[in-house]
N, C-alpha and C. Protein backbone atom coordinates (compact mmCIF):
# COMPACT_ATOMS: atom_id res chain seq x y z
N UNK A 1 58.02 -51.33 -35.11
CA UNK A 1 57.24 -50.12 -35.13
C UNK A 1 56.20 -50.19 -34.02
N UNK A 2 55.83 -49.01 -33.32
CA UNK A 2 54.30 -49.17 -32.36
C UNK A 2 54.15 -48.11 -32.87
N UNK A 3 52.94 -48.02 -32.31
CA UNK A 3 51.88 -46.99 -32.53
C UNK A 3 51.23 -46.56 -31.30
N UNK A 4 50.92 -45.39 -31.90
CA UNK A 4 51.03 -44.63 -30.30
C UNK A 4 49.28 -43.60 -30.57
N UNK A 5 48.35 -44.68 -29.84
CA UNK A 5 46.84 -44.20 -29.58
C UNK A 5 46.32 -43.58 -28.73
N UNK A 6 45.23 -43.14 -28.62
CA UNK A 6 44.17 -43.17 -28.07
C UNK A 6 42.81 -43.71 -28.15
N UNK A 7 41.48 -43.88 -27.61
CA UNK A 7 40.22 -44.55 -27.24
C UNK A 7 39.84 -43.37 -27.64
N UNK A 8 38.57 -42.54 -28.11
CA UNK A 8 37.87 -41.66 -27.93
C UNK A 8 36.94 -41.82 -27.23
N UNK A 9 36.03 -41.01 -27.21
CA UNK A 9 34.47 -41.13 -26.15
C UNK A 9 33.68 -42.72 -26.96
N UNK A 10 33.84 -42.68 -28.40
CA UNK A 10 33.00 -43.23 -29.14
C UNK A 10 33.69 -44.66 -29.29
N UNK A 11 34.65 -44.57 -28.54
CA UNK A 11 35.71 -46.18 -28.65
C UNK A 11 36.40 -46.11 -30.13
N UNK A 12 36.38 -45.51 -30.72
CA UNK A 12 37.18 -45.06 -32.22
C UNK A 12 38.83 -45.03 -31.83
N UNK A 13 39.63 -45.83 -31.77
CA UNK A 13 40.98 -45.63 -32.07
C UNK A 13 41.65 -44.30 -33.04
N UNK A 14 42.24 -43.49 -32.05
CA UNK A 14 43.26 -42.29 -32.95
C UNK A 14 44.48 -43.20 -32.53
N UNK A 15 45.51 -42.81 -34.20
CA UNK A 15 46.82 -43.07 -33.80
C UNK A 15 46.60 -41.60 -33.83
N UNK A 16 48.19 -41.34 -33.27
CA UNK A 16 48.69 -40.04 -32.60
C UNK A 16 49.64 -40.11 -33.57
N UNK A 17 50.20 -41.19 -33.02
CA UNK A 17 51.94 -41.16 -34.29
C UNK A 17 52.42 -42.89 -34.25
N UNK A 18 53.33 -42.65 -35.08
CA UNK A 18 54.26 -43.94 -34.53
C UNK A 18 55.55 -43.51 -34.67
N UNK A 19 56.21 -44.86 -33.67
CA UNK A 19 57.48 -44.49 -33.29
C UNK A 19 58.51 -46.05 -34.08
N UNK A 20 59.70 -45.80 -34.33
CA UNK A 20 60.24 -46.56 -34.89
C UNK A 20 61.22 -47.00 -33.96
N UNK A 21 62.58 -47.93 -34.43
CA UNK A 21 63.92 -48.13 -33.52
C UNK A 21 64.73 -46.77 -33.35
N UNK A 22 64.89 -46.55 -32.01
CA UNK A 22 65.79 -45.98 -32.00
C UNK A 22 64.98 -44.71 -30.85
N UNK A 23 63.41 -44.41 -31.28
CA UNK A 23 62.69 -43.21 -30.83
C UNK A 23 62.49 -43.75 -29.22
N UNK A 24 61.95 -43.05 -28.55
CA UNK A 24 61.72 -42.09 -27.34
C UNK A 24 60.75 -41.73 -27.12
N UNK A 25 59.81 -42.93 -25.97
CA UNK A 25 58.78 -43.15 -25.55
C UNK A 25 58.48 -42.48 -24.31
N UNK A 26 57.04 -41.84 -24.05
CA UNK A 26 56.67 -41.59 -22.28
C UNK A 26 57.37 -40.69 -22.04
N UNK A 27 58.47 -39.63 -22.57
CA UNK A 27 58.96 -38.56 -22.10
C UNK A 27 58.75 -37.66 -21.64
N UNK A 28 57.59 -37.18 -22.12
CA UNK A 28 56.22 -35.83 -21.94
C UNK A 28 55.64 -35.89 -20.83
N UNK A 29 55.29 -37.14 -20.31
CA UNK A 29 54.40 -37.46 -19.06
C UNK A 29 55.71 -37.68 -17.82
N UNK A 30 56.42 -38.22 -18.01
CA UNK A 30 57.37 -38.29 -17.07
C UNK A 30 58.49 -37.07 -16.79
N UNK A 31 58.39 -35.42 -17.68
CA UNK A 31 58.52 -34.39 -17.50
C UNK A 31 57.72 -33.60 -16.63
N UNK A 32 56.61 -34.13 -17.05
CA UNK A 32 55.71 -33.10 -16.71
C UNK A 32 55.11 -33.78 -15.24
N UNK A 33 55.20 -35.07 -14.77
CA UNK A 33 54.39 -35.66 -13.59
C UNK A 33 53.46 -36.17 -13.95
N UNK A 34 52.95 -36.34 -14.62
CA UNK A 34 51.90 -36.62 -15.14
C UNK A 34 51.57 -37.97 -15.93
N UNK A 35 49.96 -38.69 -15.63
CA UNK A 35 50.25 -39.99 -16.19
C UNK A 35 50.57 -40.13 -17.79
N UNK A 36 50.40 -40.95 -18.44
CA UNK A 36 50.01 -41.55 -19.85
C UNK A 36 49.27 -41.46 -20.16
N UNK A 37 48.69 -40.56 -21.37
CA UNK A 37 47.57 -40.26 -21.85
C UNK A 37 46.98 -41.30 -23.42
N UNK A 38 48.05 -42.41 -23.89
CA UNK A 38 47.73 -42.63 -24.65
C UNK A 38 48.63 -43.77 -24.57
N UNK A 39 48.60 -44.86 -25.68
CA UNK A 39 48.63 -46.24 -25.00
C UNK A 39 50.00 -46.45 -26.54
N UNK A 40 51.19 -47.14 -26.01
CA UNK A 40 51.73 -47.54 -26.99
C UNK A 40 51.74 -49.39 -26.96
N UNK A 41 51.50 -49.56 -28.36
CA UNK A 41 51.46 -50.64 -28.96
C UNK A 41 52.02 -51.43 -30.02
N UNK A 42 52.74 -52.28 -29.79
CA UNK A 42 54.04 -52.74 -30.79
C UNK A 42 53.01 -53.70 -32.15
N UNK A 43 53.22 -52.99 -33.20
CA UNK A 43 52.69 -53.46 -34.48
C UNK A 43 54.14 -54.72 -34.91
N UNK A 44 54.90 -54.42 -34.63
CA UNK A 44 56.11 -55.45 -35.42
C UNK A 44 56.73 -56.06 -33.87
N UNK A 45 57.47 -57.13 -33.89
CA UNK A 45 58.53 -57.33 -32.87
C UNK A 45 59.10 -56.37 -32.47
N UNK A 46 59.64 -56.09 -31.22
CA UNK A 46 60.42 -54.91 -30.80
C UNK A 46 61.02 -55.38 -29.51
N UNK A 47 62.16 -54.37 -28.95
CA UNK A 47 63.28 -54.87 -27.89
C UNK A 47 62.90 -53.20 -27.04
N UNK A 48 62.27 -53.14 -26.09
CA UNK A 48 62.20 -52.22 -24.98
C UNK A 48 62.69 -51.51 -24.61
N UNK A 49 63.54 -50.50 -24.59
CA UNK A 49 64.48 -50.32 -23.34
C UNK A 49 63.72 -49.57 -22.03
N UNK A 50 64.36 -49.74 -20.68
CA UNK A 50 63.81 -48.60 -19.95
C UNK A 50 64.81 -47.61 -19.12
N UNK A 51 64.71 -46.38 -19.14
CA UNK A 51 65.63 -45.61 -18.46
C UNK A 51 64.88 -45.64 -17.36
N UNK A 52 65.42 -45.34 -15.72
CA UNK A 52 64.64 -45.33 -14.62
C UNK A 52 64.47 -43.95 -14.71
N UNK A 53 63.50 -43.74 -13.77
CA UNK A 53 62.99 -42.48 -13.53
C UNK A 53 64.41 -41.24 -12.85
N UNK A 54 64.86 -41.93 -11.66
CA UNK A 54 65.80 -41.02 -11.18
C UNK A 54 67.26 -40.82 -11.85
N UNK A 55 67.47 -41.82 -13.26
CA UNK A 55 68.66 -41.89 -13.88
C UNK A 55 68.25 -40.40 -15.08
N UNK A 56 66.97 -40.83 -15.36
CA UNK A 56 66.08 -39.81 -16.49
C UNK A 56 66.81 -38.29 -15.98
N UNK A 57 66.51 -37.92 -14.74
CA UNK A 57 66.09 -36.56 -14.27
C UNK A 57 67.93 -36.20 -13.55
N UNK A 58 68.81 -37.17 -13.81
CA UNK A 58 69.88 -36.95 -13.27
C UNK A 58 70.76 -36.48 -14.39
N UNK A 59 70.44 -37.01 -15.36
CA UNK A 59 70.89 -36.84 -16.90
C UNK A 59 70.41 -35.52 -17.15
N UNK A 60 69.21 -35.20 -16.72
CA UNK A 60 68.61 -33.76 -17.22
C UNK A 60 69.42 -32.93 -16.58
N UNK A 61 69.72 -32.75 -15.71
CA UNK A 61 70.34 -31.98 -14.71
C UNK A 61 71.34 -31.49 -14.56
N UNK A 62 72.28 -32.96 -15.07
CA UNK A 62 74.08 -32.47 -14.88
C UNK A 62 73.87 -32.60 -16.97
N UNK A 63 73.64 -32.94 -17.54
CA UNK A 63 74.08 -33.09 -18.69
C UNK A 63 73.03 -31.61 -19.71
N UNK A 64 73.90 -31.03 -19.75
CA UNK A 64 73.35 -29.71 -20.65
C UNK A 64 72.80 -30.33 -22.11
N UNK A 65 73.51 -31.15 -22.99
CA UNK A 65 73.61 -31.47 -24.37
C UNK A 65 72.25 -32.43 -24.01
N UNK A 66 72.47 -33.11 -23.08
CA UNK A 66 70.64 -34.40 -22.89
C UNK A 66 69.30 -33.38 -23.00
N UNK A 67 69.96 -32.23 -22.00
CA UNK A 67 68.43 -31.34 -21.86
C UNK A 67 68.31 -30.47 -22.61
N UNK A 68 69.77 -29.93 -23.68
CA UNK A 68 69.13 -29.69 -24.97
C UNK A 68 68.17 -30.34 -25.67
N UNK A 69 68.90 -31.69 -26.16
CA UNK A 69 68.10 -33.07 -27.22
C UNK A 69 66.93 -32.75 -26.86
N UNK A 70 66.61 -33.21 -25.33
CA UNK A 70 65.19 -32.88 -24.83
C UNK A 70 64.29 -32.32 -25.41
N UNK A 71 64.57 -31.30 -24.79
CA UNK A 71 64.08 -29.57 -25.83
C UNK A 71 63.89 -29.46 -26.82
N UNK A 72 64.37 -30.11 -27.89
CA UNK A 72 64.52 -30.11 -29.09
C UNK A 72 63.38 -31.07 -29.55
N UNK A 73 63.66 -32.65 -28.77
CA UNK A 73 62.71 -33.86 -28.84
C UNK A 73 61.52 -33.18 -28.91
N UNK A 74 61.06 -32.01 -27.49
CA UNK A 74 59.93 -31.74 -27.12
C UNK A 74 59.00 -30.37 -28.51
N UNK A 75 59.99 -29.95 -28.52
CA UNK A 75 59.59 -29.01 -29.81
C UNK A 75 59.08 -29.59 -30.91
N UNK A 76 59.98 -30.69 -31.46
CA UNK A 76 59.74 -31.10 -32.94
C UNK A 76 58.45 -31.99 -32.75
N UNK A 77 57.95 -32.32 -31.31
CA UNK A 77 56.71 -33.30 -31.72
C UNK A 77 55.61 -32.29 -31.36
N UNK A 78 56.07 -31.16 -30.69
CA UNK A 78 54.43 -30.67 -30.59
C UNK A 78 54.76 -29.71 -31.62
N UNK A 79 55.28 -29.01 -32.58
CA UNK A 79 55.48 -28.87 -34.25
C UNK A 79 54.67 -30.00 -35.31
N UNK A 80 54.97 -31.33 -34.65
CA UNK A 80 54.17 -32.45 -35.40
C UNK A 80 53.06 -32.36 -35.23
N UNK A 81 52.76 -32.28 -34.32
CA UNK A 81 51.28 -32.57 -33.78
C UNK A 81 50.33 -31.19 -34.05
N UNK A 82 50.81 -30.30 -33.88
CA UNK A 82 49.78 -29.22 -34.55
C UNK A 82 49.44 -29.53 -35.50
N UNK A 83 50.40 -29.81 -36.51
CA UNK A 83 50.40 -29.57 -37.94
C UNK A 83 49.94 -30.78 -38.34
N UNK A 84 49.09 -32.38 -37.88
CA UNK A 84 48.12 -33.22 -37.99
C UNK A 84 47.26 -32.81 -37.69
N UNK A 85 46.86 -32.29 -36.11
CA UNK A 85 45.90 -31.67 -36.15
C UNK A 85 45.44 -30.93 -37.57
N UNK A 86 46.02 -29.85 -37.47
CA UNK A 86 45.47 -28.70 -38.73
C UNK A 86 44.86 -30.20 -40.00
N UNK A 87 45.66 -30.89 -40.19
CA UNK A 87 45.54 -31.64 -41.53
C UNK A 87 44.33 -32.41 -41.00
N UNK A 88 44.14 -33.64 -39.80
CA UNK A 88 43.02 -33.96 -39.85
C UNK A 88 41.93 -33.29 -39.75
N UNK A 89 41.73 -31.70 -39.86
CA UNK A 89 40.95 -31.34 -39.46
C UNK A 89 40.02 -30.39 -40.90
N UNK A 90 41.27 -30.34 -41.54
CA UNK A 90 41.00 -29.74 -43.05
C UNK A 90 41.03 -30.50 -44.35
N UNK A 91 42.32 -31.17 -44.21
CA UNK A 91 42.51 -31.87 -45.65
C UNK A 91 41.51 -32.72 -46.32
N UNK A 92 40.93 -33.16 -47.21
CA UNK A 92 40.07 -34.10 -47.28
C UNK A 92 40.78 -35.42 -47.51
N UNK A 93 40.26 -36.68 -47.35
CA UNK A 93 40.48 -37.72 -47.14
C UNK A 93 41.43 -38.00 -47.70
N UNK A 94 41.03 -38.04 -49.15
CA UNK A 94 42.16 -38.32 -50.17
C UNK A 94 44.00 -37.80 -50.15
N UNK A 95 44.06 -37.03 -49.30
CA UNK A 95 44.68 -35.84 -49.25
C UNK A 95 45.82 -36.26 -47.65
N UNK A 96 44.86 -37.08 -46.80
CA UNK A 96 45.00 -37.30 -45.54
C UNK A 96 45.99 -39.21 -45.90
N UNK A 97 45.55 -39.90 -47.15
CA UNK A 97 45.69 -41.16 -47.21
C UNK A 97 47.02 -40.83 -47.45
N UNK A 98 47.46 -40.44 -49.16
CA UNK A 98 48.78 -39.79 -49.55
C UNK A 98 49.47 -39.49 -47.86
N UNK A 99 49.15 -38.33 -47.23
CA UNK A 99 49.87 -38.30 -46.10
C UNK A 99 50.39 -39.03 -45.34
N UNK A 100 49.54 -40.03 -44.78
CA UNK A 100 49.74 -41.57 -44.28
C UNK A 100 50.77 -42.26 -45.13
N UNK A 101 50.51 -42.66 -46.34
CA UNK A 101 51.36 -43.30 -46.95
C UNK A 101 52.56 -42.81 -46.77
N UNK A 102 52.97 -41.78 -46.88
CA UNK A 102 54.51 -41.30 -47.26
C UNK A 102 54.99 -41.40 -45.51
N UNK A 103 54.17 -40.80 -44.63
CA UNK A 103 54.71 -41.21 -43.52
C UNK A 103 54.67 -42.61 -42.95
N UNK A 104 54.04 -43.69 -43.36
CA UNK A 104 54.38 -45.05 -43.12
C UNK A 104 55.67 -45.46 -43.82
N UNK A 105 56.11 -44.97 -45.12
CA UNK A 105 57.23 -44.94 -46.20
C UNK A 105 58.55 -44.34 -44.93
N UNK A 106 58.39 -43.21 -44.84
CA UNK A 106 59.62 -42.82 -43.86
C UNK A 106 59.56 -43.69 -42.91
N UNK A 107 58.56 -43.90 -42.00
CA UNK A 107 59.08 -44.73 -40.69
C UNK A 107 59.37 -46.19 -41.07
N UNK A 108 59.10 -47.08 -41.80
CA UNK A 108 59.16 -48.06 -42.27
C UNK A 108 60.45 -48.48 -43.11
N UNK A 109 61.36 -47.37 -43.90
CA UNK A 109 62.29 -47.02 -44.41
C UNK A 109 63.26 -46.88 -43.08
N UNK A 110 64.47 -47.94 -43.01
CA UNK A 110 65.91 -48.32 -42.27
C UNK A 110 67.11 -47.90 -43.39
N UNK A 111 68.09 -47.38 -42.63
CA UNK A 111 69.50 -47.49 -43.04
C UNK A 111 69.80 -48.48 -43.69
N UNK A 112 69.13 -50.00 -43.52
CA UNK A 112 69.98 -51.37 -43.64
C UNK A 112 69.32 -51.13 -44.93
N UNK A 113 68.10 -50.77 -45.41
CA UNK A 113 66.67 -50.92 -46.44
C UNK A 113 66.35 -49.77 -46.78
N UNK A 114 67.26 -48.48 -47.04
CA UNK A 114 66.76 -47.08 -48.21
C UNK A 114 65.99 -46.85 -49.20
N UNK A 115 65.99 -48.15 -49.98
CA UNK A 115 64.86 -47.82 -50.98
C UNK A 115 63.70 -49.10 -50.62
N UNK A 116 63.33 -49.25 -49.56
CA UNK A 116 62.37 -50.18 -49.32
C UNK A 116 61.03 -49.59 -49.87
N UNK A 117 59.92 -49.85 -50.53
CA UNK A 117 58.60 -49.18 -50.36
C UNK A 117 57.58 -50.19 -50.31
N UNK A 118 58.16 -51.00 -49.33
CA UNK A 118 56.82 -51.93 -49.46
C UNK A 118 56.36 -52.08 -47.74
N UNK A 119 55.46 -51.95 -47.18
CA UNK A 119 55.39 -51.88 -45.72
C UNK A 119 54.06 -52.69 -45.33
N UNK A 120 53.72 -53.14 -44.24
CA UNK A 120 52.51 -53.85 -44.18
C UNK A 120 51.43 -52.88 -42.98
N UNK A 121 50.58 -52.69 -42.93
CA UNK A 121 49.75 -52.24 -42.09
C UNK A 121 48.07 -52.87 -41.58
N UNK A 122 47.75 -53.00 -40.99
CA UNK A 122 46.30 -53.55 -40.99
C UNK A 122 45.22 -52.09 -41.66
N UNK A 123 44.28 -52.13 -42.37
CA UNK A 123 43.88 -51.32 -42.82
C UNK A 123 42.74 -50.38 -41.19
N UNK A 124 42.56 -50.92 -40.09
CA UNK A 124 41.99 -50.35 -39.13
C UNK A 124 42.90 -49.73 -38.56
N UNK A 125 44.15 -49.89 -38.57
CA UNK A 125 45.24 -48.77 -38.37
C UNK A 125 45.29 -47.97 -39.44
N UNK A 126 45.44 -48.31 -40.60
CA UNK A 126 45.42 -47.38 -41.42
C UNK A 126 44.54 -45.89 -41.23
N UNK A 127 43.11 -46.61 -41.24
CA UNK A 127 42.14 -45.65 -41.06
C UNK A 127 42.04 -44.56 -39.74
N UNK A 128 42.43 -45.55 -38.74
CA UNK A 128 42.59 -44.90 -37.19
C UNK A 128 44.15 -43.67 -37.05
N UNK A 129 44.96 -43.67 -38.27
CA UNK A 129 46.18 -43.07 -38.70
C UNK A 129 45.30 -41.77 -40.08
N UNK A 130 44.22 -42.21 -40.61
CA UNK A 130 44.01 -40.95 -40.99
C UNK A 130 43.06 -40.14 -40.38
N UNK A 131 42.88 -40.83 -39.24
CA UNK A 131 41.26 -40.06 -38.78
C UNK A 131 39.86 -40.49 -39.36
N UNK A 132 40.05 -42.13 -39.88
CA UNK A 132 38.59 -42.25 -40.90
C UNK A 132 38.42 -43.83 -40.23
N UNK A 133 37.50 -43.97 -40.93
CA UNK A 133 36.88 -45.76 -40.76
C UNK A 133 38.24 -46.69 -41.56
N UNK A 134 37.49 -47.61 -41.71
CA UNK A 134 38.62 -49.01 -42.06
C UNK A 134 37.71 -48.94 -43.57
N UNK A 135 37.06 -48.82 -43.66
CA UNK A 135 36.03 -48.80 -44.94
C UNK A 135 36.37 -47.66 -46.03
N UNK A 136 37.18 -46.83 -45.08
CA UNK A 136 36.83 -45.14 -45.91
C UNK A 136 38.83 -45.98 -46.74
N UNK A 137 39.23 -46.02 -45.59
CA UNK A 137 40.99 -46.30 -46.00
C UNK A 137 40.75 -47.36 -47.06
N UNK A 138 39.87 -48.15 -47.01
CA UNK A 138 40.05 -49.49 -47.79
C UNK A 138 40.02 -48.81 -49.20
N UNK A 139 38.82 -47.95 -49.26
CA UNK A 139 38.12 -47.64 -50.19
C UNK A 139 39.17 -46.79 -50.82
N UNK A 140 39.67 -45.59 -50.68
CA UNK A 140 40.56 -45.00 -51.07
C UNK A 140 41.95 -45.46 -51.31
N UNK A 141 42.39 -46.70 -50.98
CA UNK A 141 43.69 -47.39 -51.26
C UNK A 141 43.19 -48.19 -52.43
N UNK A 142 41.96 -48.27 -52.82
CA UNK A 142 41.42 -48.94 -53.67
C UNK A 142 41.11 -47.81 -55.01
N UNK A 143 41.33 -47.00 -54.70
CA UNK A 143 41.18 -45.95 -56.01
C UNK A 143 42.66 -45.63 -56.17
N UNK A 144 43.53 -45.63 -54.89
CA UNK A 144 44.79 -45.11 -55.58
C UNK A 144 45.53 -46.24 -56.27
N UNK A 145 45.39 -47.74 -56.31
CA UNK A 145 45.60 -48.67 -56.94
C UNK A 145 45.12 -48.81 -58.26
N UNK A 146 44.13 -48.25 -58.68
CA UNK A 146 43.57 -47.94 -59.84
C UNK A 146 44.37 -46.85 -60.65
N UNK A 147 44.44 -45.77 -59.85
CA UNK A 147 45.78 -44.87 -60.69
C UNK A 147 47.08 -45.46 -60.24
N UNK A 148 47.15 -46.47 -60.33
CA UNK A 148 48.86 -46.75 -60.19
C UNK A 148 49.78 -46.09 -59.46
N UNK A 149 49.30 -45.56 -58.06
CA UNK A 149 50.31 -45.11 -57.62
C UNK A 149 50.75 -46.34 -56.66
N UNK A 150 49.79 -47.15 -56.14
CA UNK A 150 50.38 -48.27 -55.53
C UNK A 150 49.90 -49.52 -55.81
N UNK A 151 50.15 -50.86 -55.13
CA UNK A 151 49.77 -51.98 -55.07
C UNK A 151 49.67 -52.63 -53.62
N UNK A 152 49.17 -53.40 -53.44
CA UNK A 152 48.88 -54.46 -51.99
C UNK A 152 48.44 -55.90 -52.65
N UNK A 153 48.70 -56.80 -51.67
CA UNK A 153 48.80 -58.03 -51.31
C UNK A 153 48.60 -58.02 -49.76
N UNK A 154 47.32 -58.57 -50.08
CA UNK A 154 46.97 -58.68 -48.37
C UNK A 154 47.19 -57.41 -47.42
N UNK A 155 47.90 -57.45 -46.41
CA UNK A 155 48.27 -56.33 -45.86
C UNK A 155 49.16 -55.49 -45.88
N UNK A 156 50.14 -56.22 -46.76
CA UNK A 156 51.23 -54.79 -47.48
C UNK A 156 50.69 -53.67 -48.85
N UNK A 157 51.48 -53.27 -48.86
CA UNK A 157 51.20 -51.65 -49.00
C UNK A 157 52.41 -51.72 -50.06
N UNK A 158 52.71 -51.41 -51.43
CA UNK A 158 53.54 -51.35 -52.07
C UNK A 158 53.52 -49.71 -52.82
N UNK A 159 54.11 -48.89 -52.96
CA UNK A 159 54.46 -47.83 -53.22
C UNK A 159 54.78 -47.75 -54.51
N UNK A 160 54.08 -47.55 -55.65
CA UNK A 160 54.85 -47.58 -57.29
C UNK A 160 55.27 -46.07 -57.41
N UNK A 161 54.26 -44.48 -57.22
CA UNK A 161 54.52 -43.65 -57.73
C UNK A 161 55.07 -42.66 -56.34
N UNK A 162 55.85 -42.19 -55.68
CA UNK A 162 55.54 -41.68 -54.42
C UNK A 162 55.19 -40.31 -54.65
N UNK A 163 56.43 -39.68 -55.98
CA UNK A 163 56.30 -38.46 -56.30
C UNK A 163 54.61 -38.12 -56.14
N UNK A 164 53.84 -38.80 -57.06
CA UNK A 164 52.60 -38.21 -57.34
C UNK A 164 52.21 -38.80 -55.80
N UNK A 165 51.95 -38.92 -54.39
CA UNK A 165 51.54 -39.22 -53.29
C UNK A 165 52.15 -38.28 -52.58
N UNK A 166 53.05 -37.45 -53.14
CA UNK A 166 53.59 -36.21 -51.95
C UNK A 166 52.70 -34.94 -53.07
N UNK A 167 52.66 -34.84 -54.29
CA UNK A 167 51.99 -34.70 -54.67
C UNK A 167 50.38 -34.16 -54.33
N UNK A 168 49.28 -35.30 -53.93
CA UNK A 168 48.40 -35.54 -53.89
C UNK A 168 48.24 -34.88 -52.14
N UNK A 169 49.54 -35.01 -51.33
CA UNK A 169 49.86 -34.76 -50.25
C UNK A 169 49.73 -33.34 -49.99
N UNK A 170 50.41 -32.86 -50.20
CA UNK A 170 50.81 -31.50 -50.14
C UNK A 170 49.90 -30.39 -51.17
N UNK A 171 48.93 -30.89 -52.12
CA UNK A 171 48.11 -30.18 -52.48
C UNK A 171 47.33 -28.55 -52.02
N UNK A 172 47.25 -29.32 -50.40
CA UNK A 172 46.65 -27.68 -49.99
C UNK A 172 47.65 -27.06 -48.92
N UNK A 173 48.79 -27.55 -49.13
CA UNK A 173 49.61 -26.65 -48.33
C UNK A 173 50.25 -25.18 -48.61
C-alpha cells in the first residue's frame, strides 16, 4: 500500500488517498506537464513499475481502449476527490473515522484475502487520512472499541461490526 500526501503551510501531513497493487501512479502530472504535487510513500513492501514517458504518450495515441481507461482513470479520481473534499469539510469526525475505516477495509482487502478485516496503520496516518490530529484518531478509535465495532493490538485495526461503520459512515449522506 502507499499513500499518497501532501505538507501543508503548517507542516500537517494530508493523505490525499492511497493506492494499492495493481493502481496507477503520477498520471495527472505527466498528462498535464506538470510537476508532482504530492509525495507517494510506500506504507507496506512494494515492487515499482515504471512506464517511460515516450512509451506513456505512444500508447495514448495509437491505442483508443488505453486513452479510454485513461479517461475513465481520470474521471473516477477527481469524482473521488470532490466528494472527500465535501466530507472533510462537513462530516464530523466521528463520521470521517467510520469513513477511513471502511476505506482502509477495501484497499487492504486482496482477491487472495476477501474476508480479511484486520489491517495495520500508524495512527498519524490515520489521523492525516481523516483530516485530524493523531490524538483526535486515537481518541475516537478508542470510543469505537468501546461500542464494539472494532478492536486493535498495537497498530492493527480489527473490524468486528462493519455494517454499523458504513452505517455511522454514511449518516449524512
Amino acid at each position: 500500500m502507499i499513500k499518497i500526501s501532501k505538507i501543508g503551510g503548517d507542516g500537517k501531513e494530508q493523505i490525499i488517498r492511497l493506492a494499492k497493487g495493481g493502481d496507477i501512479l503520477g498520471y495527472r502530472g505527466l498528462v498535464t506537464g506538470t510537476l508532482h504535487s504530492a509525495s507517494a510513500i510506500a506504507i507496506d513492501d512494494c515492487i515499482v513499475c515504471l512506464i517511460r514517458k515516450p512509451d506513456f504518450f505512444q500508447q495514448m495515441n495509437e491505442n483508443k481502449e488505453f486513452s479510454n481507461g485513461l479517461l475513465q482513470l481520470l474521471s473516477k479520481a477527481l469524482g473521488e476527490t470532490e466528494e472527500r473534499m465535501l466530507h472533510l469539510a462537513y462530516k464530523p469526525v466521528r463520521e470521517r473515522l467510520a469513513e477511513a475505516l471502511l476505506l482502509l477495509l477495501r484497499t487492504f482487502r486482496t482477491e487472495e484475502n476477501p474476508e480479511a478485516l484486520t489491517f495495520s496503520i500508524l495512527r498519524d496516518d490515520l489521523g492525516a487520512l481523516m483530516g485530524t490530529t493523531k490524538e483526535t484518531a486515537t481518541r475516537m478509535l478508542s470510543e469505537f472499541k468501546a461500542e464494539g465495532m472494532l478492536s486493535t493490538h498495537g497498530s492493527a485495526i480489527t473490524i468486528r461490526d462493519p455494517l454499523k461503520l458504513v452505517s455511522i459512515a454514511t449518516q449524512y449522506d
